[in-house]
Protein backbone atom coordinates (compact mmCIF):
# COMPACT_ATOMS: atom_id res chain seq x y z
CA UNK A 1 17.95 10.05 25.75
CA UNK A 2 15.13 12.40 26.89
CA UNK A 3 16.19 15.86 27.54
CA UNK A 4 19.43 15.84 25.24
CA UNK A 5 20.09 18.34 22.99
CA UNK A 6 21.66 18.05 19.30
CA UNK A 7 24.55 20.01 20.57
CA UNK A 8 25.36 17.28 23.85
CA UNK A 9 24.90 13.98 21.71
CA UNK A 10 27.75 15.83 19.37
CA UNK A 11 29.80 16.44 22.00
CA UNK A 12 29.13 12.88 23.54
CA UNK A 13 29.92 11.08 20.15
CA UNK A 14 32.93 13.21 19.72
CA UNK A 15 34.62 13.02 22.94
CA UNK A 16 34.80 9.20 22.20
CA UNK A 17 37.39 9.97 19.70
CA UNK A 18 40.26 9.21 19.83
CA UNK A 19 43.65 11.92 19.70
CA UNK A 20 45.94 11.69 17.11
CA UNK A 21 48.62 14.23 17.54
CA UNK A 22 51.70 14.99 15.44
CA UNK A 23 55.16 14.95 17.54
CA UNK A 24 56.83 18.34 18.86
CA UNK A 25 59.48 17.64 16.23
CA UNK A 26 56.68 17.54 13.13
CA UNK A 27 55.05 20.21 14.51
CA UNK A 28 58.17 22.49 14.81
CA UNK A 29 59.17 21.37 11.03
CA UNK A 30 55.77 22.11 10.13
CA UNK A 31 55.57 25.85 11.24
CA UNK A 32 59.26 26.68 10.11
CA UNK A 33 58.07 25.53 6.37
CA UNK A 34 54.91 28.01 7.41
CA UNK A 35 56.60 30.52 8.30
CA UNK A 36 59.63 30.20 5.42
CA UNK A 37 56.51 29.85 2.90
CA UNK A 38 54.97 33.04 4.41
CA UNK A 39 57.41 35.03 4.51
CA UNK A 40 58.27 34.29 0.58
CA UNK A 41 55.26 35.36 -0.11
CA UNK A 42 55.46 38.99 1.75
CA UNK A 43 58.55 39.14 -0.46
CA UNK A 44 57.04 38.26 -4.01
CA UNK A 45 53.96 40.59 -2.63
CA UNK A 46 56.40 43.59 -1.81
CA UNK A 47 58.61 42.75 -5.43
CA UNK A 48 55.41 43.68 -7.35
CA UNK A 49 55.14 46.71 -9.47
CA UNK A 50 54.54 48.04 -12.64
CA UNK A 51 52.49 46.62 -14.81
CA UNK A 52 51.66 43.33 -13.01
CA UNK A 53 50.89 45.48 -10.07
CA UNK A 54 48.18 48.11 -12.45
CA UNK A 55 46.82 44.87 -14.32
CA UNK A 56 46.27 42.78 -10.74
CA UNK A 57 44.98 45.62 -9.11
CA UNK A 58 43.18 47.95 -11.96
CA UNK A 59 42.74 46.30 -15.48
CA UNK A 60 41.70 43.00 -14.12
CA UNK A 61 38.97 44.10 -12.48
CA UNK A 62 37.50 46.33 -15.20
CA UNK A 63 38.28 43.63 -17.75
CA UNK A 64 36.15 41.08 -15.85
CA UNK A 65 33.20 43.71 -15.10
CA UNK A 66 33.10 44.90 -18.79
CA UNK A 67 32.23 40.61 -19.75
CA UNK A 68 29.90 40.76 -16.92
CA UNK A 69 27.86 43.38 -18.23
CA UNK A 70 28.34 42.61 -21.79
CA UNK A 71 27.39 38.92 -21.00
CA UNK A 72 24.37 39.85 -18.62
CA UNK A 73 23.13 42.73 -21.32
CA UNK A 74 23.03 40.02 -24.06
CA UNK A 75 21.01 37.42 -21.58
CA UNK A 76 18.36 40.02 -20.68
CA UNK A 77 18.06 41.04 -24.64
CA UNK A 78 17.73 37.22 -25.27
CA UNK A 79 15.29 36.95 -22.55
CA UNK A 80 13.10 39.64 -23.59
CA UNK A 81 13.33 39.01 -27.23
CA UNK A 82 12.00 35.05 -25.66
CA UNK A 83 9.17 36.60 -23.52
CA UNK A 84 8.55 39.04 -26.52
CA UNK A 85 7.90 35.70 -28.85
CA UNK A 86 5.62 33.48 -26.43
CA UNK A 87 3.73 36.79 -25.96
């Protein structure tokens, strides 16, 4: 197979394959539960407020950057106090 390219012998190997498709009735029943489940979700999202709201949006994220540093100051001390030994 001289002259084919990676991209070709996929698209040979995969074209042999065979189609599997769902029926128009599955696939309708399939996006209405989408859609329902979606749209639940827009709800719950819009229902938000107060302090779940400032704790998802704010304190979370300063929570989990105050361990970072705290964790990634006490690694570097460990690491130099390491280096500072085998020196």
């Amino acid at each position: 197979m001289m002259g084919e390219t990676p991209g070709n012998l996929e698209d040979a190997v995969l074209g042999k394959l065979s189609v599997h498709d769902v029926g128009a009735g599955t696939a309708e029943k399939i996006r209405n539960l989408a859609h329902t489940s979606l749209a639940r979700q827009r709800q719950r999202a819009a229902q938000r407020w107060g302090f779940e709201l400032t704790y998802s949006r704010f304190l979370e994220p300063v929570l989990v950057s105050g361990v970072v540093v705290f964790y990634l100051t006490w690694a570097v001390k460990r690491a130099l106090l390491l280096y500072q030994i085998l020196r």
